[in-house]
Protein backbone atom coordinates (compact mmCIF):
# COMPACT_ATOMS: atom_id res chain seq x y z
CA UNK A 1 33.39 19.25 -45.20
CA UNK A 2 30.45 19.96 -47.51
CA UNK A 3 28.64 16.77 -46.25
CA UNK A 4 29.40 17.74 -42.86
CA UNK A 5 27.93 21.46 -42.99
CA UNK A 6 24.90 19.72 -44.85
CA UNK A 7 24.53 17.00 -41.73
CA UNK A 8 24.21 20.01 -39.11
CA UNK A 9 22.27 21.96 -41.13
CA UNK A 10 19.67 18.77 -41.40
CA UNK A 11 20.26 18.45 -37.61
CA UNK A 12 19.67 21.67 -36.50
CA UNK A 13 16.50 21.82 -38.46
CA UNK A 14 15.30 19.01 -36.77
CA UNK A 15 15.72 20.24 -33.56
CA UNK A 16 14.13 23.48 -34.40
CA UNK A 17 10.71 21.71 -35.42
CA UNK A 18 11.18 19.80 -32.29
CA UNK A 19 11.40 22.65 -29.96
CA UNK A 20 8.69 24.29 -31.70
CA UNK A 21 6.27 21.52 -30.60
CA UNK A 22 7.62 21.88 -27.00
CA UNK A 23 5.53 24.41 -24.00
CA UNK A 24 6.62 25.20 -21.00
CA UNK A 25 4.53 26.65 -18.03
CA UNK A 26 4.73 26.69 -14.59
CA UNK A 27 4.62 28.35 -11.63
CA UNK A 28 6.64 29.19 -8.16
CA UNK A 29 5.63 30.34 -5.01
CA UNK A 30 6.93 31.35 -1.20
CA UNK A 31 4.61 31.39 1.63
CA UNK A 32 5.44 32.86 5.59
CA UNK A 33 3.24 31.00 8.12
CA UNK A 34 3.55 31.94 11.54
CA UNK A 35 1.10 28.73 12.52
CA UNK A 36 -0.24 30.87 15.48
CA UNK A 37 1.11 30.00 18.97
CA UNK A 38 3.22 27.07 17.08
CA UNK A 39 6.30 27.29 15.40
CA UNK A 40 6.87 29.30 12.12
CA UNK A 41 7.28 27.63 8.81
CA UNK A 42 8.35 28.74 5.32
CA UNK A 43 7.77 26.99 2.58
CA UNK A 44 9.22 26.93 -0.85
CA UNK A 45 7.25 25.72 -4.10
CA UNK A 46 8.70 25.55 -7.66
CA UNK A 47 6.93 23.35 -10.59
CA UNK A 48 7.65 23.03 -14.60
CA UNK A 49 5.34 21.14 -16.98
CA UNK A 50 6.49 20.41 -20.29
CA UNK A 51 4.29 19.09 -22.93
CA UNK A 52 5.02 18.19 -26.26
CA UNK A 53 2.71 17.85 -29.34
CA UNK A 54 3.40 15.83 -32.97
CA UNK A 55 0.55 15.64 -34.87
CA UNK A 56 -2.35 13.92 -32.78
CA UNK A 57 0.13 12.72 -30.44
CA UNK A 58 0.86 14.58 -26.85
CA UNK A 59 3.55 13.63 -24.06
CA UNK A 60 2.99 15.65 -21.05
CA UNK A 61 4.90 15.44 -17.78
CA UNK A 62 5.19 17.72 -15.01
CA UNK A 63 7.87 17.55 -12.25
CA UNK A 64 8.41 19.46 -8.41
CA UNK A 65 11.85 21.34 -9.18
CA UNK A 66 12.25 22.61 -5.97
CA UNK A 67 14.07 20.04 -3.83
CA UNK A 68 11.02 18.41 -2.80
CA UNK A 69 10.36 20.05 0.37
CA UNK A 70 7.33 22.04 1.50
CA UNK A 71 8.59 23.31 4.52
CA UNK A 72 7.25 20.24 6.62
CA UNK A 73 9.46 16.79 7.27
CA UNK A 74 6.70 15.37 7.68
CA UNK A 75 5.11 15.65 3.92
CA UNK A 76 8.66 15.57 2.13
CA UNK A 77 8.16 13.14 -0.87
CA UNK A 78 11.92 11.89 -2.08
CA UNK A 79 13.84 14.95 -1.40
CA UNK A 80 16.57 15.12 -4.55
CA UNK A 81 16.87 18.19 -6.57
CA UNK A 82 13.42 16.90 -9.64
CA UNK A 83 11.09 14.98 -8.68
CA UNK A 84 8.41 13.68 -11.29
CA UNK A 85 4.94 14.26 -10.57
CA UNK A 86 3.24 12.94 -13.94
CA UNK A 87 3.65 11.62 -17.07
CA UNK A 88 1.44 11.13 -19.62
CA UNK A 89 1.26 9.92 -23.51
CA UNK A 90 -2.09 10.31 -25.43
CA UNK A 91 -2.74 9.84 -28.93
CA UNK A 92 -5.82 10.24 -31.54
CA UNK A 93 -6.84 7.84 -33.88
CA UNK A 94 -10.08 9.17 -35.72
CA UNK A 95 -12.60 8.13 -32.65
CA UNK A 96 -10.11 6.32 -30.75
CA UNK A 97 -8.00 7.78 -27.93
CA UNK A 98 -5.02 5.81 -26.35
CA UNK A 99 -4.15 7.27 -23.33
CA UNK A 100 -0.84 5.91 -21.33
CA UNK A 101 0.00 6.91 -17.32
CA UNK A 102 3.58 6.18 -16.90
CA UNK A 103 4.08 7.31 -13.81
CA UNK A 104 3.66 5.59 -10.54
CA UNK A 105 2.32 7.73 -7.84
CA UNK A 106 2.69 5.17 -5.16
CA UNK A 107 6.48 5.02 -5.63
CA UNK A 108 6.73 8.18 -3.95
CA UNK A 109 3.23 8.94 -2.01
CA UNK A 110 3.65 10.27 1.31
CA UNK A 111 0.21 9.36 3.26
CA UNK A 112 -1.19 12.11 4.93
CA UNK A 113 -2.76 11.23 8.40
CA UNK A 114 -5.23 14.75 8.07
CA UNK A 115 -6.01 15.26 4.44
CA UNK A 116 -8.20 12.67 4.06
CA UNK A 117 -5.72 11.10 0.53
CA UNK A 118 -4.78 7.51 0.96
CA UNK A 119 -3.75 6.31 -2.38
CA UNK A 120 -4.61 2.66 -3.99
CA UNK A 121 -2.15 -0.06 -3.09
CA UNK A 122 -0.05 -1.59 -6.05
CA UNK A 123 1.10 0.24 -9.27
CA UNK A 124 -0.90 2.83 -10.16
CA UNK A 125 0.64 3.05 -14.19
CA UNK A 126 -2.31 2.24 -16.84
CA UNK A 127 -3.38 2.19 -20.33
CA UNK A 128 -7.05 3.41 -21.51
CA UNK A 129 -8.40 2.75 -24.93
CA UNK A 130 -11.49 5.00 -25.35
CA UNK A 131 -14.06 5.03 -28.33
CA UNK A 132 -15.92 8.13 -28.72
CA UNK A 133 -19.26 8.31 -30.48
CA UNK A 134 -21.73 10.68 -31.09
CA UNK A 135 -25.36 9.84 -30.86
CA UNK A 136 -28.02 13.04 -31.96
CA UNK A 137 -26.90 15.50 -29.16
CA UNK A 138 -25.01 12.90 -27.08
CA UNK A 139 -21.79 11.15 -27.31
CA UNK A 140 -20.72 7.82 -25.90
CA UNK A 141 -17.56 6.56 -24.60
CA UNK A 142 -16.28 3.40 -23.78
CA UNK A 143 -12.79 2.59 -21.65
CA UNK A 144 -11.02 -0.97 -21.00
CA UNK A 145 -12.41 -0.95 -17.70
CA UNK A 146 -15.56 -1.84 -19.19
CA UNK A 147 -16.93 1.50 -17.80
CA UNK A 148 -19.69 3.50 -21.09
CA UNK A 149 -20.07 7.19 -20.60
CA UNK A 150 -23.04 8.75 -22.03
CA UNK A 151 -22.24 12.68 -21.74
CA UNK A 152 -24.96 15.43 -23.48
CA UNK A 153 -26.13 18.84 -22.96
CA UNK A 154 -29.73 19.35 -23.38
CA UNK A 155 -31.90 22.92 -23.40
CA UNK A 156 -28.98 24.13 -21.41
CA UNK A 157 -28.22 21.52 -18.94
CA UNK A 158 -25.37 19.30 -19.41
CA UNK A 159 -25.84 15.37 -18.41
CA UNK A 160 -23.24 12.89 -17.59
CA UNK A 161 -23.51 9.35 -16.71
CA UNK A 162 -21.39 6.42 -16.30
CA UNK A 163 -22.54 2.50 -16.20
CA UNK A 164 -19.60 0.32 -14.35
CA UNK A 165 -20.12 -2.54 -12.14
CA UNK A 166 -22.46 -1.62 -9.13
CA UNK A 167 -20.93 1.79 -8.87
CA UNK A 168 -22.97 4.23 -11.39
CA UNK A 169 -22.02 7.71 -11.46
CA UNK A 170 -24.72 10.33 -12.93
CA UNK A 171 -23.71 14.49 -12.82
CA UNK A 172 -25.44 17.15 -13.88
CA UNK A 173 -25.02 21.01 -14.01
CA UNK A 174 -26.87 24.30 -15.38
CA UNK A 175 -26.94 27.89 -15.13
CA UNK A 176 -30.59 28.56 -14.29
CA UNK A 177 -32.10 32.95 -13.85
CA UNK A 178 -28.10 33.81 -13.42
CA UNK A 179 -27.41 30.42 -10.83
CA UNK A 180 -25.38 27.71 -10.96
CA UNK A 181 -26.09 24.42 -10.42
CA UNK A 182 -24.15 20.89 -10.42
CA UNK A 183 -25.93 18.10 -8.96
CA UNK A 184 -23.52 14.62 -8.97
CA UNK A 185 -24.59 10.88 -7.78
CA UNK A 186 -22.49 8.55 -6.76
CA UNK A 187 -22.81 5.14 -5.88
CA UNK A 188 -26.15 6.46 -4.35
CA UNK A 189 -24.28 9.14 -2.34
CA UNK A 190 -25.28 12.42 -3.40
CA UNK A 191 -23.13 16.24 -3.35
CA UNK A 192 -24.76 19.33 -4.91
CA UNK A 193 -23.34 22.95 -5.27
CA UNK A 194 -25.21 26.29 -5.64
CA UNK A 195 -23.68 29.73 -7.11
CA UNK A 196 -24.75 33.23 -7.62
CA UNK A 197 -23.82 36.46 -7.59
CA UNK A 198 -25.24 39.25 -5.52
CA UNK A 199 -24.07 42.90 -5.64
CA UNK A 200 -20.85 41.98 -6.89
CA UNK A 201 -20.26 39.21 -4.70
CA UNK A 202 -20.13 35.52 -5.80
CA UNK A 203 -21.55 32.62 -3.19
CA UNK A 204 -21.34 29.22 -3.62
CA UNK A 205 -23.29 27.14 -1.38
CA UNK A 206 -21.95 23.50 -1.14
CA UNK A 207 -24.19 20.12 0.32
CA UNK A 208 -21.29 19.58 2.70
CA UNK A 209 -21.84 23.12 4.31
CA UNK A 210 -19.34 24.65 3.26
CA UNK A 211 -19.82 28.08 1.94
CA UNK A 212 -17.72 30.75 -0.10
CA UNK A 213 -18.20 34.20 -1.37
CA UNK A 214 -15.52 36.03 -2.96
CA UNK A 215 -15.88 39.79 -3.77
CA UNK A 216 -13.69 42.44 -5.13
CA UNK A 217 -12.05 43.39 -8.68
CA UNK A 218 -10.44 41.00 -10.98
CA UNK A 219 -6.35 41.67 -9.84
CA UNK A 220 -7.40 42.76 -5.84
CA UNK A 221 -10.32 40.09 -4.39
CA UNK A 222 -11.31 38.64 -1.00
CA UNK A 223 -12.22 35.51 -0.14
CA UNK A 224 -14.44 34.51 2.66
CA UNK A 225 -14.82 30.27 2.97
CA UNK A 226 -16.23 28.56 5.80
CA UNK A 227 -15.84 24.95 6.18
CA UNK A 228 -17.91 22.26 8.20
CA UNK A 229 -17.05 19.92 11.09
CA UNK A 230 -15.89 16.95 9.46
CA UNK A 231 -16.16 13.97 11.35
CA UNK A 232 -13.84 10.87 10.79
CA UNK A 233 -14.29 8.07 8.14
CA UNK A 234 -12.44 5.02 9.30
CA UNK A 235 -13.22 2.81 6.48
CA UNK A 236 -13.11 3.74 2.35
CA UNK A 237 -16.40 2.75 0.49
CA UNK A 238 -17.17 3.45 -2.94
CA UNK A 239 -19.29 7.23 -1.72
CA UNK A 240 -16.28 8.31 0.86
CA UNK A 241 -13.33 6.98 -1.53
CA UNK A 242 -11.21 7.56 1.15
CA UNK A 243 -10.34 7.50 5.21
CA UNK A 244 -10.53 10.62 7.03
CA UNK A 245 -9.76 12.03 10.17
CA UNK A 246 -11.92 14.42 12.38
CA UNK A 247 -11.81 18.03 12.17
CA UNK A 248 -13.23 21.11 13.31
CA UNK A 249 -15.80 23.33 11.40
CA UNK A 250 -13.22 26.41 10.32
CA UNK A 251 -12.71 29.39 8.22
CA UNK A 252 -10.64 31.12 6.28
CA UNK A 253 -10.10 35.07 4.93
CA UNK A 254 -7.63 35.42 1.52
CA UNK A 255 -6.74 38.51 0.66
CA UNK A 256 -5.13 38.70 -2.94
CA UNK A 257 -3.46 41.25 -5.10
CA UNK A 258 -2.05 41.12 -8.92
CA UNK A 259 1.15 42.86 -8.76
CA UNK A 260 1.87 45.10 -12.15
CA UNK A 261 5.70 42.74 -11.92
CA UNK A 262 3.58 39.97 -12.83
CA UNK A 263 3.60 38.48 -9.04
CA UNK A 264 0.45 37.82 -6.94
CA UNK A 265 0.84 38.93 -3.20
CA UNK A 266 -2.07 36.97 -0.87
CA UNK A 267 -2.48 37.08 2.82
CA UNK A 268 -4.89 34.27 4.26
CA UNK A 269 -5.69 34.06 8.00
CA UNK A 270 -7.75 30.87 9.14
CA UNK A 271 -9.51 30.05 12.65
CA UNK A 272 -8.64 26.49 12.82
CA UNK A 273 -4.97 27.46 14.30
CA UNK A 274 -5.48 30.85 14.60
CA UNK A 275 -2.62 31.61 11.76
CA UNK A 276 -1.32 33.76 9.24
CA UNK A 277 0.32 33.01 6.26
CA UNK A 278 1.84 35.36 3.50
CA UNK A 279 2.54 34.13 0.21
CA UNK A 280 3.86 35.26 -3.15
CA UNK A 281 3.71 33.42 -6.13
CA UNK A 282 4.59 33.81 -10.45
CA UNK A 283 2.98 31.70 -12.92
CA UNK A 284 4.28 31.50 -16.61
């Protein structure tokens, strides 16, 4: 009996160091869409990530918990009860990072015909070895894809560039007389963004024409986005990554309020279909 009471006492100690390397978060959400002049649709959204941490090791996975529905037949991805979204196992060894994707996304991608997301073919599960190495005010990282990162920040301004085979990729970004600025390269295909603030409201002016300004207190804010005409991409290239269809310039009005329950209510009304949609979501 002794040996017995000293087995789950070992046991339940163990399980107690466990859980106490375990987080949860996650969030859920409703949303009422009344699509203008076509049908209504209300969707559900539930998510849980857990990660757990020994030592310089972390396992991270995250999983849709809410039947796998979004309202729309048409975008259901394996509709059981959990689906996994990601999983993840990274360790630390002094500069080295190991870095495993065990999940396959195109075992369960849906392809949308609008959004523009058309994932690779095959299995998208990897392993990448990294080496991370500082040099003065720089540090340098190397993958097994062969790709070298060379990442710094300099009087203020933050440089990143990465060498791989006929597709280099330099970014930039600093906060110059209260603006911000990120400037990234591509392939040779260039995007920029542009923030400020003005009287209390904050614009960001993007090289695809899209602009935002948001205004308001922290808890109760409005934002204001306009988007450009984008026209149609029928083949993927290293600068457009992926096909798109056409669409319309549009935009979009979100109202949002922190509720003291710990809730956020948002209203959001957008030109492109002339609809409304009221949402309330909880994050923990």
């Amino acid at each position: 009996m002794k040996k017995l009471i000293a087995l789950f006492a070992t046991t339940a100690v163990a399980s107690g160091s466990a859980m106490g390397a375990i987080a949860l978060s996650g969030a859920a959400s409703i949303s009422y869409d009344d699509n203008g002049s076509s049908a209504s649709v209300t969707k559900y959204d539930a998510d849980l990530t857990i990660v757990g941490t020994a030592g310089t090791t972390t396992y991270t996975t995250s999983m849709d918990i809410d039947g796998g529905t979004d309202g729309s037949a048409s975008t259901t991805i394996n509709n059981t009860d959990v689906n996994v979204t990601a999983a993840t196992l990274a360790t630390t060894i002094g500069p080295v990072t190991i870095s495993a994707d065990m999940y396959d996304e195109n075992d369960a991608a849906t392809v949308s015909s609008t959004g523009g997301l058309i994932t690779d073919s095959g299995d998208n599960r990897s392993i990448s070895i990294s080496l991370d190495a500082p040099i003065g005010d720089a540090t340098i990282a190397l993958d097994d894809s062969g790709d070298v990162t060379v990442t710094g920040t300099f009087s203020g301004v933050t440089v990143s560039h990465t060498m791989q085979d006929g597709t280099d990729t330099t970014s930039g970004s600093a906060s110059i007389a209260g603006m911000d600025i990120t400037l990234t390269n591509d392939a040779g295909a260039t995007e920029w963004t542009l923030g400020t603030t003005v009287a209390g409201t904050a614009v960001t002016l993007g090289s695809d024409k899209a602009v935002t300004a948001t205004f308001g207190v922290t808890g109760n804010t409005v934002v204001v986005s306009h988007t450009a005409e984008r026209a149609a991409v029928t083949s993927a290239t290293s600068s457009t990554k992926h096909t798109t269809a056409q669409k319309n310039a549009y935009t979009t009005v979100a109202v949002s309020r922190d509720l003291t329950s710990g809730a956020t209510l948002s209203a959001t009304y957008n030109t492109f279909d002339d609809s409304l949609t009221l949402k309330a979501a909880v994050a923990f």
